[in-house]
Protein backbone atom coordinates (compact mmCIF):
# COMPACT_ATOMS: atom_id res chain seq x y z
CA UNK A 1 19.21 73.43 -10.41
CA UNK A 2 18.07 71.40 -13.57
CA UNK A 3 14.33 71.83 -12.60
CA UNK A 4 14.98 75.61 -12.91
CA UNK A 5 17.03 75.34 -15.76
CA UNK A 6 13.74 73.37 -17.37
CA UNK A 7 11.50 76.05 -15.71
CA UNK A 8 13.18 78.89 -16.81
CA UNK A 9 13.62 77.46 -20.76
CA UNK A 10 10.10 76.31 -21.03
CA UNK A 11 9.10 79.45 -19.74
CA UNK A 12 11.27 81.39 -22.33
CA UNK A 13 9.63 78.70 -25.17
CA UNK A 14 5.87 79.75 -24.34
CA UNK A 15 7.03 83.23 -23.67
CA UNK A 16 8.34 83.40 -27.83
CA UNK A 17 5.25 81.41 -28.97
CA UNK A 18 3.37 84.00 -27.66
CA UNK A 19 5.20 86.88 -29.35
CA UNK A 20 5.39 85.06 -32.29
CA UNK A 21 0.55 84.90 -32.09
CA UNK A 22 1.07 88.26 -31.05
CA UNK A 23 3.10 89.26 -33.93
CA UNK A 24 1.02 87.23 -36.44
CA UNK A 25 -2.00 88.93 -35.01
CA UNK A 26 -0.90 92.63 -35.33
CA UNK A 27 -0.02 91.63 -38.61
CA UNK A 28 -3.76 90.82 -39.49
CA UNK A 29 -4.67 93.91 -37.39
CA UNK A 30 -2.63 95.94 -40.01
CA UNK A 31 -3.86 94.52 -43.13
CA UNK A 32 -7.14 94.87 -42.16
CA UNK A 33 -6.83 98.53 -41.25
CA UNK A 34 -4.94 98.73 -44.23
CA UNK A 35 -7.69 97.52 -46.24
CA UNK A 36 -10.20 99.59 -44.37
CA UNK A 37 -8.34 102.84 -45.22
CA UNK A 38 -6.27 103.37 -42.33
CA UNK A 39 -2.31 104.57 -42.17
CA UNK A 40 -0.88 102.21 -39.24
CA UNK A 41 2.89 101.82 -39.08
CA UNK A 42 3.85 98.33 -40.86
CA UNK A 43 6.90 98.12 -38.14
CA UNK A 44 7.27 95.48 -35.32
CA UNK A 45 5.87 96.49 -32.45
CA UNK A 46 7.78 97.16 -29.09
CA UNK A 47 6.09 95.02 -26.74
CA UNK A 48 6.92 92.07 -29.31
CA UNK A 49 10.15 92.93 -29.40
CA UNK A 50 10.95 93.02 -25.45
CA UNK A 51 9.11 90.11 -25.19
CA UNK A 52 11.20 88.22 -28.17
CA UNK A 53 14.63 89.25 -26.02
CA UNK A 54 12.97 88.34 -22.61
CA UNK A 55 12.28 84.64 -23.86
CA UNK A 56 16.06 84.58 -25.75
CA UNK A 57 17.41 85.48 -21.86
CA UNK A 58 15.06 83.42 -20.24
CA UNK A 59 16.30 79.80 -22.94
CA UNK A 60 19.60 80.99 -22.14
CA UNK A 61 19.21 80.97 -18.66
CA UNK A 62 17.84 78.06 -18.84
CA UNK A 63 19.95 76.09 -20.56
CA UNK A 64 23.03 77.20 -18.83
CA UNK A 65 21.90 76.41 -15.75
CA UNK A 66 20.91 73.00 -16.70
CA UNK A 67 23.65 72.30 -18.37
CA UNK A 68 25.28 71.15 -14.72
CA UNK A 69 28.50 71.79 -13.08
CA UNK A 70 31.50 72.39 -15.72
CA UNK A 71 34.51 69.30 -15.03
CA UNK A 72 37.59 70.07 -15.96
CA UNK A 73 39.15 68.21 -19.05
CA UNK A 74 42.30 65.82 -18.54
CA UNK A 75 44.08 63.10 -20.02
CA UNK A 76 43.90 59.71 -19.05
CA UNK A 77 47.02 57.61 -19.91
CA UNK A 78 47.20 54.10 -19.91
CA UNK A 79 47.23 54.27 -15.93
CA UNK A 80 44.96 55.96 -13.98
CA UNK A 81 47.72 57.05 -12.14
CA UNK A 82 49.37 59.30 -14.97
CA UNK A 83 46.76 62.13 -15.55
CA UNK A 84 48.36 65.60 -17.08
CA UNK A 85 46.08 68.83 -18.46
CA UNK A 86 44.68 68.72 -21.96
CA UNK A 87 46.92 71.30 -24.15
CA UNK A 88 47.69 71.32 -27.97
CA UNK A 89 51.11 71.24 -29.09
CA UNK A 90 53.33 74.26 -29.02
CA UNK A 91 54.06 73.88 -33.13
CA UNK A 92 50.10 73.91 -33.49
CA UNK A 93 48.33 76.32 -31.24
CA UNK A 94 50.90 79.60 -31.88
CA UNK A 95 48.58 79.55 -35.75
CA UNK A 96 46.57 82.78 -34.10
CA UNK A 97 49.41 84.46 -32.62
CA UNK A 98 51.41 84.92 -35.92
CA UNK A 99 50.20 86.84 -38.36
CA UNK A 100 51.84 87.56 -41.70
CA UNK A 101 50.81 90.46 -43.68
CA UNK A 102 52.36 92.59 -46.72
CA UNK A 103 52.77 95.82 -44.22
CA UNK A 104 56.37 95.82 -44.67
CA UNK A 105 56.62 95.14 -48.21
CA UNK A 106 53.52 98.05 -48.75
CA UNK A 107 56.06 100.65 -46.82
CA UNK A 108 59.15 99.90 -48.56
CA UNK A 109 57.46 100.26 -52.15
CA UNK A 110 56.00 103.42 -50.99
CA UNK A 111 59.21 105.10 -50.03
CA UNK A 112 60.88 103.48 -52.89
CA UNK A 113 57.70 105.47 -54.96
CA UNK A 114 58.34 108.75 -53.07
CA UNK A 115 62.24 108.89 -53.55
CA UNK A 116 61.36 108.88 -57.26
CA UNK A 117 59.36 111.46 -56.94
């Protein structure tokens, strides 16, 4: 699998080098036209764009499967003997779950503004 993973990134590496020359190049193909007294559209063109996404995919792939096997994490305590799972603290990890916002206070002052009105 790593020899794929290698493949498959290197592969993505040449394949945006070569948008990047072809991009360069339409670029002088434009300002030459452009000097020349032609209207060509200024915008990126499609193939360069495809090609910039297939060599994104292709580093991912590559580096995922590369990357190896995933282990899973535990905790080693002084004796190989004691291992438990890795988990954060109950007091620390509920910090996403709450959420405290003015809602309540927003709705009471608003009925409090309608009932003097």
């Amino acid at each position: 699998m790593p020899t794929l993973g290698k493949t498959a990134a290197g592969l993505g590496l040449v394949l945006l080098f070569h948008a990047a020359y072809s991009h360069l190049h339409y670029r002088s193909l434009v300002s030459a036209a452009t000097v020349a007294g032609f209207d060509i559209p200024t915008e990126i063109p499609m193939d360069v764009v495809i090609e910039v996404f297939l060599a994104f995919c292709l580093c991912l792939m590559g580096q995922v499967l590369g990357s190896g096997p995933f282990l899973p994490v535990r905790v080693v305590g002084h004796s190989k003997a004691s291992t438990r799972e890795l988990s954060a603290p109950l007091y620390r990890s509920r910090g996403f779950d709450i959420y405290c916002h003015r809602g309540k206070a927003v709705a009471i002052a608003n009925v409090i503004r309608s009932k003097k009105e």
